[in-house]
N, C-alpha and C. Protein backbone atom coordinates (compact mmCIF):
# COMPACT_ATOMS: atom_id res chain seq x y z
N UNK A 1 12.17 8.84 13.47
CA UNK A 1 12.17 8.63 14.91
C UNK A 1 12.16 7.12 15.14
N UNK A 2 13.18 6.16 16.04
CA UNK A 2 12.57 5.40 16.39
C UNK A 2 12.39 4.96 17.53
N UNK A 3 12.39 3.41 17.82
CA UNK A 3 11.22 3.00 18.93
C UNK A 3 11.76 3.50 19.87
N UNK A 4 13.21 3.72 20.44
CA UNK A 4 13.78 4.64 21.61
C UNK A 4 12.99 5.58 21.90
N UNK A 5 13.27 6.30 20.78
CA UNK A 5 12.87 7.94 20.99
C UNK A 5 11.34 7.54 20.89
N UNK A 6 10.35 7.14 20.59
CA UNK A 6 8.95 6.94 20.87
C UNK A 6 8.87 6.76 21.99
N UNK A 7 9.54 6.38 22.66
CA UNK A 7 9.27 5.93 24.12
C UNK A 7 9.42 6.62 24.97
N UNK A 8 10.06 7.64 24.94
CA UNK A 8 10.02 9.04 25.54
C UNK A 8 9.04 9.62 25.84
N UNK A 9 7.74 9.27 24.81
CA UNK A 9 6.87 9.49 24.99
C UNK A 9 5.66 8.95 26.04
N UNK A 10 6.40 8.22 26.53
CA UNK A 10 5.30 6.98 27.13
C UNK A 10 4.78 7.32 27.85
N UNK A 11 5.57 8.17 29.18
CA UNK A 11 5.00 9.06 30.44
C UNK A 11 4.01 10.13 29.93
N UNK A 12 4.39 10.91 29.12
CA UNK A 12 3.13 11.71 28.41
C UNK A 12 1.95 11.21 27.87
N UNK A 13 1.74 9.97 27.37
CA UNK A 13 0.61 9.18 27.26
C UNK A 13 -0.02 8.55 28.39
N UNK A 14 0.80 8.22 29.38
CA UNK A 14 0.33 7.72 30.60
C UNK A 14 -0.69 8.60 31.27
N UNK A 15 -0.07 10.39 31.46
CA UNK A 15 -0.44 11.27 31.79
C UNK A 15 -1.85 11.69 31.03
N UNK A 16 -1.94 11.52 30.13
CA UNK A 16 -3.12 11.63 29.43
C UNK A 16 -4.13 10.43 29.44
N UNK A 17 -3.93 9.54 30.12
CA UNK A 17 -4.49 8.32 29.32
C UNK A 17 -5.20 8.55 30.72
N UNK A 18 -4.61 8.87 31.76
CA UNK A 18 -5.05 9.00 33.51
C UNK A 18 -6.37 10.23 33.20
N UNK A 19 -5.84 11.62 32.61
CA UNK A 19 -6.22 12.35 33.03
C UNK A 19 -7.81 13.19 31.96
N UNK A 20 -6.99 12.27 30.59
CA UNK A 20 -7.77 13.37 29.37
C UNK A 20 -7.81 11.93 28.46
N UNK A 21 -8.89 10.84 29.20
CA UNK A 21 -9.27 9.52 28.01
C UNK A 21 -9.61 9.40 26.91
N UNK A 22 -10.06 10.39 26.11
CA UNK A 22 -10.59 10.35 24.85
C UNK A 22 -9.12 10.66 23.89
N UNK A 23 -8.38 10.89 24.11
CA UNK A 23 -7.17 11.74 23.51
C UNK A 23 -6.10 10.01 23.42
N UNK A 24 -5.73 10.02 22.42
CA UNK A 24 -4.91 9.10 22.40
C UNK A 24 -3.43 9.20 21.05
N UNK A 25 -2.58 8.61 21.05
CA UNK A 25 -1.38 8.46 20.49
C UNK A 25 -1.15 8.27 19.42
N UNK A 26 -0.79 8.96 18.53
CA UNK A 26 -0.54 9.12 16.56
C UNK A 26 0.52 9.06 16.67
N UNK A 27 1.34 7.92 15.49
CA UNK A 27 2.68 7.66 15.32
C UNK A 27 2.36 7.90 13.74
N UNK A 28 2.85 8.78 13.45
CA UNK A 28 2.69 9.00 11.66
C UNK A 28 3.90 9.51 11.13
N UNK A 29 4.46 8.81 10.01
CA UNK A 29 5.49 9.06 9.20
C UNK A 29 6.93 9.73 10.40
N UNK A 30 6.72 8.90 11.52
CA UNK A 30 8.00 9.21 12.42
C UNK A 30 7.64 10.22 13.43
N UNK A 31 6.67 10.70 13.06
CA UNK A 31 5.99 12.35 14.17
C UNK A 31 5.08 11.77 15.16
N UNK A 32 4.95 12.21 16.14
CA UNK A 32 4.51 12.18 17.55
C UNK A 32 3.03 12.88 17.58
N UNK A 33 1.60 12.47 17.71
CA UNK A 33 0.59 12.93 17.53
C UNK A 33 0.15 13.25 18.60
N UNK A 34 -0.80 14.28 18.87
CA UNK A 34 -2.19 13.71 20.06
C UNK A 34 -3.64 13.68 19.22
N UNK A 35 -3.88 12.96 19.22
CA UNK A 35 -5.70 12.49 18.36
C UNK A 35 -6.59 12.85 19.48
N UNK A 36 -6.99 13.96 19.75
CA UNK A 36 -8.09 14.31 20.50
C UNK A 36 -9.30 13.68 20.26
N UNK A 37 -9.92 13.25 19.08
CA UNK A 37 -11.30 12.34 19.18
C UNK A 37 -12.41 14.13 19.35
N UNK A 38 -12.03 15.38 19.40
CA UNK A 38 -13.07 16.00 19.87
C UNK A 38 -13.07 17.07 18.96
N UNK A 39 -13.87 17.94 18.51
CA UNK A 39 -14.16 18.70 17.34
C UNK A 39 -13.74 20.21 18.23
N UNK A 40 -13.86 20.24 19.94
CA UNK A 40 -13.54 21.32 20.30
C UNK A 40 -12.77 21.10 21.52
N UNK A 41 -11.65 21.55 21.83
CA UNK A 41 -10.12 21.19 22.76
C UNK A 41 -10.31 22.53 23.49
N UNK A 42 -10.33 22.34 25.21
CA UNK A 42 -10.31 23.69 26.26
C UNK A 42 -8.24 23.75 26.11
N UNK A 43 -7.96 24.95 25.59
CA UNK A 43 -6.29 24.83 25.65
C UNK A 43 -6.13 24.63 27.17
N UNK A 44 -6.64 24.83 28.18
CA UNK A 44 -6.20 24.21 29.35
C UNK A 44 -5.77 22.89 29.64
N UNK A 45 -6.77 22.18 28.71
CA UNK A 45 -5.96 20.17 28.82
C UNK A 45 -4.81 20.68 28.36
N UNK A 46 -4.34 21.04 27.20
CA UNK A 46 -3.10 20.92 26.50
C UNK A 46 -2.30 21.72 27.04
N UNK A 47 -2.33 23.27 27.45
CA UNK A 47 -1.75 23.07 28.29
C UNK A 47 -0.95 22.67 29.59
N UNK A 48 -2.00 21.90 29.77
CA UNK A 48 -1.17 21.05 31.25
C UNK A 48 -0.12 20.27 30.60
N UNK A 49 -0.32 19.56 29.20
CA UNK A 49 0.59 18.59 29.00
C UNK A 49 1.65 19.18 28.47
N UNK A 50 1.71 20.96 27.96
CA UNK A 50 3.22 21.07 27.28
C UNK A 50 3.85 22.25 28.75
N UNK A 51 3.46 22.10 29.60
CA UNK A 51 3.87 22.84 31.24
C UNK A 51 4.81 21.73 31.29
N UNK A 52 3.75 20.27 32.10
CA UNK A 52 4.19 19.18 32.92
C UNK A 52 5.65 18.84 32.25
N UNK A 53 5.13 18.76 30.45
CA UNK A 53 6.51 17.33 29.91
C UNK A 53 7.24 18.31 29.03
N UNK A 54 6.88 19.78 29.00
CA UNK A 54 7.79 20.55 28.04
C UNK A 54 8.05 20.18 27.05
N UNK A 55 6.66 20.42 26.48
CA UNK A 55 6.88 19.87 25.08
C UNK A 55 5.98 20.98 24.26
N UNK A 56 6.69 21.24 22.70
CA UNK A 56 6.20 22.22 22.26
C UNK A 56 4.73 21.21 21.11
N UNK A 57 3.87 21.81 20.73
CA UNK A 57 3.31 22.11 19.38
C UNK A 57 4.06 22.28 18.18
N UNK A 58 3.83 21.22 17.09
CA UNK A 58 5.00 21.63 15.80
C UNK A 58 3.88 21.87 15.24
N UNK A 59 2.37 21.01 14.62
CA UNK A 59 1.86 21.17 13.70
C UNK A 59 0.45 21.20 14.63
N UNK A 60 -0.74 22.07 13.81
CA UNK A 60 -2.08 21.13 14.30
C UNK A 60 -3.14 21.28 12.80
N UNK A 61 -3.86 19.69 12.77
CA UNK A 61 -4.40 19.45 12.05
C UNK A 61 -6.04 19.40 12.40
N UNK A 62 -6.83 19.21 11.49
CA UNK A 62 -8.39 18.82 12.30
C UNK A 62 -9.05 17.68 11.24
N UNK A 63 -9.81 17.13 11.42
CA UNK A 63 -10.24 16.19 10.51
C UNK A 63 -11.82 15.96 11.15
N UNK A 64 -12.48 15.48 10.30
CA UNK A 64 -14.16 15.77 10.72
C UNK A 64 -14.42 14.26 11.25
N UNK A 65 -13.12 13.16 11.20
CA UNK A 65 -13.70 11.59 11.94
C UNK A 65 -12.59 11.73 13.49
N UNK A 66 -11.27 12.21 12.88
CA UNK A 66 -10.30 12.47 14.66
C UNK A 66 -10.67 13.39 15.06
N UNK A 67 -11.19 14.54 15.05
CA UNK A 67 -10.72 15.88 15.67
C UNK A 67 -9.78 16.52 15.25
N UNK A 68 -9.38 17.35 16.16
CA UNK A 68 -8.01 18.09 16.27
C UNK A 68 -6.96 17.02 16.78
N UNK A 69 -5.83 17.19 15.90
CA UNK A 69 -5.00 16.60 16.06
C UNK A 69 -4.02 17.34 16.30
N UNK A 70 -2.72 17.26 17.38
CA UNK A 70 -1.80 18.09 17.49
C UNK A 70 -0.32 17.39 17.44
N UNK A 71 0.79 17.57 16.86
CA UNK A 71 1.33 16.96 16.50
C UNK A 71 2.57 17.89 17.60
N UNK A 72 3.62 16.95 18.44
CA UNK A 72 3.95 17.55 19.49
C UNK A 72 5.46 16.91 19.48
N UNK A 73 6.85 17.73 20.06
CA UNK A 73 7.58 17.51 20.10
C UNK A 73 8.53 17.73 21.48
N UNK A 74 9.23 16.65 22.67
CA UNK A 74 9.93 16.84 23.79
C UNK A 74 11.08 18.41 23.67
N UNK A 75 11.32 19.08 24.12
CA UNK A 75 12.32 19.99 24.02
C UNK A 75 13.61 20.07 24.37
């Protein structure tokens, strides 16, 4: 992926950055992250964000220092 297509992303970070602050932006090996920071995610945040920007879920990870991490793609 590059910096173009990252940037696609920008409004979806904006949207989060307004609405859901702890959650912030993973650029890993070209893939598009969300780093929740939280050990437990209401699917209602996340859903708002794959309604609003139509964007699916490819992967989700968890880690005991990020959280849940969800790794997300525009459609």
């Amino acid at each position: 992926m590059n910096e173009t297509e990252i940037k696609k992303y920008d409004e979806i970070f904006d949207f989060i950055e307004n609405n859901i602050p702890d959650w912030e932006k993973v650029v890993t090996e070209g893939n598009i992250k969300i780093k929740t920071n939280q050990h437990m995610v209401k699917f209602e945040h996340m859903e708002q964000v794959l309604e609003k920007f139509n964007v699916k879920i490819t992967d989700v990870a968890y880690t005991d220092y990020y959280g849940i991490i969800f790794g997300i793609k525009i459609e």
